[in-house]
Every structure is written in structure tokens, then in C-alpha cells.
C-alpha atoms as a PDB file:
ATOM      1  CA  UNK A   1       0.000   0.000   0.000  1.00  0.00           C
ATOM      2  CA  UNK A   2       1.555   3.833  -0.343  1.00  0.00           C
ATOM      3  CA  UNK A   3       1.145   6.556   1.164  1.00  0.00           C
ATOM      4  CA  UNK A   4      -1.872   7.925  -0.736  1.00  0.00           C
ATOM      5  CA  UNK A   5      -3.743   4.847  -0.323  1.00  0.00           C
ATOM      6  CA  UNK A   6      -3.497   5.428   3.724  1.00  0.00           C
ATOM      7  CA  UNK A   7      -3.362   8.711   4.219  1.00  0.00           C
ATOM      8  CA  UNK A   8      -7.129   9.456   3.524  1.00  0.00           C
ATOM      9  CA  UNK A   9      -8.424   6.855   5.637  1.00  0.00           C
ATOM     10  CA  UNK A  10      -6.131   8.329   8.664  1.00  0.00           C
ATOM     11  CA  UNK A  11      -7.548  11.211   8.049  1.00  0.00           C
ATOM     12  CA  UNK A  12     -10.871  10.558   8.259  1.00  0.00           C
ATOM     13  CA  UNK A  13     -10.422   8.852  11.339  1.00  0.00           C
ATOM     14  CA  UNK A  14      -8.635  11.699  12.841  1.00  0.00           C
ATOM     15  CA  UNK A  15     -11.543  13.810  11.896  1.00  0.00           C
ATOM     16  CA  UNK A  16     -14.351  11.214  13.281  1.00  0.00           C
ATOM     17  CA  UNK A  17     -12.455  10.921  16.625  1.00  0.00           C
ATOM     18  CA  UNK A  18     -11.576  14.862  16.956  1.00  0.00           C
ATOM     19  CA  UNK A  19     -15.391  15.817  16.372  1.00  0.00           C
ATOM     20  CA  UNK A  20     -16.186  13.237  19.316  1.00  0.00           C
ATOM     21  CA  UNK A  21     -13.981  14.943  21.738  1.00  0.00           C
ATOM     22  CA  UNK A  22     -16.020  17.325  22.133  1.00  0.00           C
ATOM     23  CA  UNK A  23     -18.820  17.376  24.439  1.00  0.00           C
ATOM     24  CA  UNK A  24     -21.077  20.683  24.946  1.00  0.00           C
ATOM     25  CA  UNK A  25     -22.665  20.732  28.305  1.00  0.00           C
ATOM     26  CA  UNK A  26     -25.086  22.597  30.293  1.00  0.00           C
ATOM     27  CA  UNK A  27     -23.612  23.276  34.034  1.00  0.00           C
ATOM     28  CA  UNK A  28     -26.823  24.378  36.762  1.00  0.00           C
ATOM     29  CA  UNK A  29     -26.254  25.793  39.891  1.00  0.00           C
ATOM     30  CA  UNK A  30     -28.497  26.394  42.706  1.00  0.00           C
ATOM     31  CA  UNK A  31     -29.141  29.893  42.205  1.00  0.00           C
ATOM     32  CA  UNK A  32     -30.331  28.989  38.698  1.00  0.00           C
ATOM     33  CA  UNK A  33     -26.910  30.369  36.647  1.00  0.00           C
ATOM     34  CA  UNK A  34     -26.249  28.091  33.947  1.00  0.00           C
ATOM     35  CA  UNK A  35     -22.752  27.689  32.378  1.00  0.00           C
ATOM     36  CA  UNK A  36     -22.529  26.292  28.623  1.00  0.00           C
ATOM     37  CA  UNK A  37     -19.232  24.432  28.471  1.00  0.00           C
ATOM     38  CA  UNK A  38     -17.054  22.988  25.255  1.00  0.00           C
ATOM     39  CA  UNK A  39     -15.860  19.453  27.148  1.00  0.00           C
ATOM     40  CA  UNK A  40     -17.942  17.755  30.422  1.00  0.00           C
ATOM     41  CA  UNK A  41     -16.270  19.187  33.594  1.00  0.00           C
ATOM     42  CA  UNK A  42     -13.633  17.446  35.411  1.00  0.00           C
ATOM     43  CA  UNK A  43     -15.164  15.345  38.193  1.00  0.00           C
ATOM     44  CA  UNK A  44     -14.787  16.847  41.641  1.00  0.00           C
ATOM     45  CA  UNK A  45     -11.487  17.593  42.709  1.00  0.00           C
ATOM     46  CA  UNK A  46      -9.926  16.883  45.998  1.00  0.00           C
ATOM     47  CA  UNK A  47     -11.585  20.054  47.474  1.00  0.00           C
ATOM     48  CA  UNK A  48     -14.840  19.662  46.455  1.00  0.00           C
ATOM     49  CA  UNK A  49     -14.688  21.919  43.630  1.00  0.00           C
ATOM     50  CA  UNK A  50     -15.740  21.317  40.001  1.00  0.00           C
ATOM     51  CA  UNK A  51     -13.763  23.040  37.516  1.00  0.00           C
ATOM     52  CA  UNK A  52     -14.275  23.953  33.943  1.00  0.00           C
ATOM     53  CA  UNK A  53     -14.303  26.576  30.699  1.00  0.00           C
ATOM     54  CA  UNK A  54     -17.181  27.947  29.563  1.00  0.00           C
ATOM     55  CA  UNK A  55     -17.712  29.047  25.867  1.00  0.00           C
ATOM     56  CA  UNK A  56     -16.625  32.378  25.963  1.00  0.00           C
ATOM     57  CA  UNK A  57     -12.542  30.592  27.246  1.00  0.00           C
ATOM     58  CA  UNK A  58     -12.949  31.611  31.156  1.00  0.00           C
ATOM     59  CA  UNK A  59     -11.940  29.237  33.509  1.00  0.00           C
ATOM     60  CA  UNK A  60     -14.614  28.484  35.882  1.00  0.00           C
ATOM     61  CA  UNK A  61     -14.370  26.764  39.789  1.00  0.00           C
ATOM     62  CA  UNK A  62     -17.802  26.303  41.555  1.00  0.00           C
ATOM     63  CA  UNK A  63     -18.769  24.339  44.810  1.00  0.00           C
ATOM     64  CA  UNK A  64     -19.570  20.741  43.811  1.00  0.00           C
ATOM     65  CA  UNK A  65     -22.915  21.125  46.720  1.00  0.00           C
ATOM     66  CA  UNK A  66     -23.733  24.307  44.502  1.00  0.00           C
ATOM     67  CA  UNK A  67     -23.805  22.419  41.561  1.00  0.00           C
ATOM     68  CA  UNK A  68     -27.561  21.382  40.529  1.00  0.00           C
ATOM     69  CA  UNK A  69     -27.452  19.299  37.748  1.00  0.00           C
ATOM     70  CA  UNK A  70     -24.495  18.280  34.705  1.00  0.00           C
ATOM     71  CA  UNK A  71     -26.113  17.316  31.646  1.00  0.00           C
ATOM     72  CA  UNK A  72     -25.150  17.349  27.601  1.00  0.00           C
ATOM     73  CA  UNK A  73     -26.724  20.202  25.905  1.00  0.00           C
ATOM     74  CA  UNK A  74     -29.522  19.345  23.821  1.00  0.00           C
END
């Protein structure tokens, strides 16, 4: 096989498993503020804190007992 032959599969699968990555998700909090994230936050950390970036790039850290309810965006 050469290099032509594989290169367009590869890249196809790149592109399939970069568009997966990605998982936009709605972040509630108790107060009713919603946060619309790229990726799923990170799980609690040590401190009881979940941490994450909203769309607009800021880096966000919120009380895990603040936090409502983590679901995909529809």
C-alpha cells in the first residue's frame, strides 16, 4: 500500500475521533446560573470543587454542593 492509499483513511479517522472529543454541556447551579461548556467538567477535585471553561474561554471553579445538575446540551 503507499502513502496515498493510507493517508485518507487516517484522516478521516482523525476527523471522526476529533469531532467526538467534544462534548457541549449545560452546568446548573443552585441559584439557577447556567454555564454552557465545550468538554464535560472534570469530576470533583480533591476540594470539592468542580472546575471547567465555559464558551466564551474563562476558567470556571464552583462548589460541587452548589452544583444542581451536569447534563449534555440538547
Amino acid at each position: 500500500m503507499n502513502i496515498r492509499n493510507l493517508g485518507f483513511p487516517l484522516a478521516v479517522a482523525a476527523f471522526i475521533a476529533l469531532a467526538g472529543c467534544s462534548t457541549p454541556t449545560v452546568v446548573t447551579l443552585q441559584n439557577g446560573t447556567q454555564y454552557l461548556t465545550k468538554d464535560m467538567p472534570k469530576t470533583r477535585t480533591k476540594d470539592g470543587f468542580f472546575e471547567f471553561e465555559d464558551i466564551s474561554g474563562a476558567k470556571v471553579r464552583v462548589r460541587a454542593d452548589e452544583v444542581t445538575t451536569i447534563r449534555q446540551e440538547d
